[in-house]
N, C-alpha and C. Protein backbone atom coordinates (compact mmCIF):
# COMPACT_ATOMS: atom_id res chain seq x y z
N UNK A 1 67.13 5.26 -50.26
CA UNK A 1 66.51 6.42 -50.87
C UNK A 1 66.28 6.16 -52.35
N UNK A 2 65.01 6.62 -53.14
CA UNK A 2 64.84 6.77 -54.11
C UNK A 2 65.96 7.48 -55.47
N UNK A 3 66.26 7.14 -55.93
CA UNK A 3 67.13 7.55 -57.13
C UNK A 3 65.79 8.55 -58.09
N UNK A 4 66.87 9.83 -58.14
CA UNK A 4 65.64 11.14 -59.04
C UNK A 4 66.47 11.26 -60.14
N UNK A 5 65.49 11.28 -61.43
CA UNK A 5 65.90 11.60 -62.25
C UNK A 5 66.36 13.12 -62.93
N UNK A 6 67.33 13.68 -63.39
CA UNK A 6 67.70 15.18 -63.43
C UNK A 6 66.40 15.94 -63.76
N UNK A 7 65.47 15.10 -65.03
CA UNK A 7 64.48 15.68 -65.49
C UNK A 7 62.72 15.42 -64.63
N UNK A 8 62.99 14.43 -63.88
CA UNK A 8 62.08 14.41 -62.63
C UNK A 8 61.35 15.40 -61.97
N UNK A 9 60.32 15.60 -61.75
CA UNK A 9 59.81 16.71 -60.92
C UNK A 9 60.08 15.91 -59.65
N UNK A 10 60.20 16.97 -58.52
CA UNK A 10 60.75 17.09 -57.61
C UNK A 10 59.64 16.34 -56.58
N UNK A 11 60.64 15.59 -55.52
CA UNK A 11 59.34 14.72 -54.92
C UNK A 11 58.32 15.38 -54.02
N UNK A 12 57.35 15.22 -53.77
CA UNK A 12 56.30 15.42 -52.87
C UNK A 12 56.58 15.43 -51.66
N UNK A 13 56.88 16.58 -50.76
CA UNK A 13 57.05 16.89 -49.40
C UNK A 13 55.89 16.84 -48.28
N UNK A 14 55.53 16.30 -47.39
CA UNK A 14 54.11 15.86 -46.29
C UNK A 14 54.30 16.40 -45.35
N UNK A 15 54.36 17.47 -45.00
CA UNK A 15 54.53 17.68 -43.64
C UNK A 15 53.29 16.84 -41.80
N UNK A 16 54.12 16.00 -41.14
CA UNK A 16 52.89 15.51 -40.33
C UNK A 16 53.07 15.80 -39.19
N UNK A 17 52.43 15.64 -37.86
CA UNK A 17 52.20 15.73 -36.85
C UNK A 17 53.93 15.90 -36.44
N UNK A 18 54.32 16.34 -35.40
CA UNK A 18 55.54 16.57 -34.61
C UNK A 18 56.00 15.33 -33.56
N UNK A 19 54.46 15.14 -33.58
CA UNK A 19 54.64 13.96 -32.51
C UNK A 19 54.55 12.27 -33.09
N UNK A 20 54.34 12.41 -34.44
CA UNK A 20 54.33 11.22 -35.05
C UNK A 20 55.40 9.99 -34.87
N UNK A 21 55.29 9.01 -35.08
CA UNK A 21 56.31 8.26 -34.92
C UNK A 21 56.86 7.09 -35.93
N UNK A 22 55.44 7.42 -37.08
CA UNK A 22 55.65 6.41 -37.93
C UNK A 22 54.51 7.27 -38.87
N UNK A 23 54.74 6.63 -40.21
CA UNK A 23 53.71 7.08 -41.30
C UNK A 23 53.47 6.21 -42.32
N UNK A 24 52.17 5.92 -42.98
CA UNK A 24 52.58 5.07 -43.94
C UNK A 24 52.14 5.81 -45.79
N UNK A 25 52.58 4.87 -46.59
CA UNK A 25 52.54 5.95 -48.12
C UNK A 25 52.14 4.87 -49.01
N UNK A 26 51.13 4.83 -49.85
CA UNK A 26 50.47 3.87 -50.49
C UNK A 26 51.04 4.94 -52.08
N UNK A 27 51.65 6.02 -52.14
CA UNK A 27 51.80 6.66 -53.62
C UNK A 27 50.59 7.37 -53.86
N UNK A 28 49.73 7.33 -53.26
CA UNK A 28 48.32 8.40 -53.83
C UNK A 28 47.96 7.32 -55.40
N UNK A 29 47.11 8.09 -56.11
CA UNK A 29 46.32 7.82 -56.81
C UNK A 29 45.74 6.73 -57.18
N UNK A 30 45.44 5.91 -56.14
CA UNK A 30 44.78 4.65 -56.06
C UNK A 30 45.20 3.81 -56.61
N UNK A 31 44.40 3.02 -57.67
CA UNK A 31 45.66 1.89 -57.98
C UNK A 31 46.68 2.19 -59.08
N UNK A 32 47.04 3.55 -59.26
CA UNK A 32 48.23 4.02 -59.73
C UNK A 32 49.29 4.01 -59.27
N UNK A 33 49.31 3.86 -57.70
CA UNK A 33 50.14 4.51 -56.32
C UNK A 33 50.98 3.08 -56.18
N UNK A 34 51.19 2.93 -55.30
CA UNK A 34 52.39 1.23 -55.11
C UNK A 34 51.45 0.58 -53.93
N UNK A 35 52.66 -0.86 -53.36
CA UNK A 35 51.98 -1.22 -51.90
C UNK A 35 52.00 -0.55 -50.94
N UNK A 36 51.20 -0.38 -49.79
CA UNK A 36 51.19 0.32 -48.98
C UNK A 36 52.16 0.11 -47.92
N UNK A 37 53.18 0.75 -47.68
CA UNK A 37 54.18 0.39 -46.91
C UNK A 37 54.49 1.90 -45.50
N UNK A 38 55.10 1.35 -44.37
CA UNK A 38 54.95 2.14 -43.09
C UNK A 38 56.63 2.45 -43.06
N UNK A 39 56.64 3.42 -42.31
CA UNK A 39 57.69 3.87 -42.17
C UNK A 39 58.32 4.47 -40.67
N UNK A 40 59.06 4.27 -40.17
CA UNK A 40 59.39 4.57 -38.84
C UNK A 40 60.21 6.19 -38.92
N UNK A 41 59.91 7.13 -37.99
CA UNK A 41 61.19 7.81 -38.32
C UNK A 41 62.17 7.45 -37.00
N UNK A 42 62.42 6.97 -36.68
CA UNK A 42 63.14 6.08 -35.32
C UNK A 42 64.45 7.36 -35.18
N UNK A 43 63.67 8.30 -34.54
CA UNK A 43 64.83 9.29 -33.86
C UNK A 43 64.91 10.59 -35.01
N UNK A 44 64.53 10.12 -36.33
CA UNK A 44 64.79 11.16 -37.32
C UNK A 44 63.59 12.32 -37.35
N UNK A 45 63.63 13.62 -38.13
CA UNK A 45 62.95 14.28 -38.32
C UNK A 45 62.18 13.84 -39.97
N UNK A 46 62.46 13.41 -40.66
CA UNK A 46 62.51 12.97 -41.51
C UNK A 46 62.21 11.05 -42.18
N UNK A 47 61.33 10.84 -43.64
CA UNK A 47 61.29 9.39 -43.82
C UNK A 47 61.00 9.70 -45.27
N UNK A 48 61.44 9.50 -46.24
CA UNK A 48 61.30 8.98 -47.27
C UNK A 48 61.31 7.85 -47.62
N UNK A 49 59.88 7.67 -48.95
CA UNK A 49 59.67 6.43 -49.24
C UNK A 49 60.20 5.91 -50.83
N UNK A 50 60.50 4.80 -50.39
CA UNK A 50 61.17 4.14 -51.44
C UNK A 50 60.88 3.77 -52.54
N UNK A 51 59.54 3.68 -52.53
CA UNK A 51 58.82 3.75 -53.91
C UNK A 51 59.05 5.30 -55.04
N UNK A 52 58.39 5.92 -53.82
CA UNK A 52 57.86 7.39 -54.52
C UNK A 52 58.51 8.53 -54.36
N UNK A 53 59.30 8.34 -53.60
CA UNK A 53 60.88 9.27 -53.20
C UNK A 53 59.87 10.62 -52.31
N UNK A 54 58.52 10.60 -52.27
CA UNK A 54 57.57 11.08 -50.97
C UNK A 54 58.65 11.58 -49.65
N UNK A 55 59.08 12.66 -49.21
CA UNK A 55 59.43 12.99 -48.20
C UNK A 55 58.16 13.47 -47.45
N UNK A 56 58.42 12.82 -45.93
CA UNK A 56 57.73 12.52 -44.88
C UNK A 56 58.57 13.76 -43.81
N UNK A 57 57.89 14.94 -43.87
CA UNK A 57 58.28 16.13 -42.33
C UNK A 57 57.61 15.84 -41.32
N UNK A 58 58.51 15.95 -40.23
CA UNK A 58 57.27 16.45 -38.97
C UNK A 58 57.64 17.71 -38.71
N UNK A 59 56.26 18.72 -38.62
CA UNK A 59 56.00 19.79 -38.38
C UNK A 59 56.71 20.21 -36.99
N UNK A 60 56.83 21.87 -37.35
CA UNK A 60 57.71 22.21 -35.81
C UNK A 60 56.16 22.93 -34.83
């Protein structure tokens, strides 16, 4: 997991499909954003990314 700073704004929450099984997060703003990397949620409801501390929901 991403390390937040106290004075950090708070990370960016995604809510996706329910049935998803994987997602991937490039950081948004083009080549501001990081590498584009995938993410499994392998059983979880939940995936945050390690770059951008981006939490990944699946919708109920």
């Amino acid at each position: 997991m991403a390390a937040h700073s106290p004075t950090a704004p708070a990370p960016e929450m995604i809510t996706v499909d329910p049935d998803a099984d994987e997602v991937s997060c490039d950081g948004g703003g083009g080549a501001l954003g990081h590498p584009k990397v995938w993410y499994s949620f392998d059983g979880k409801d939940s995936a945050e990314c390690a770059y951008c501390a981006r939490l990944f929901t699946k919708g109920k």
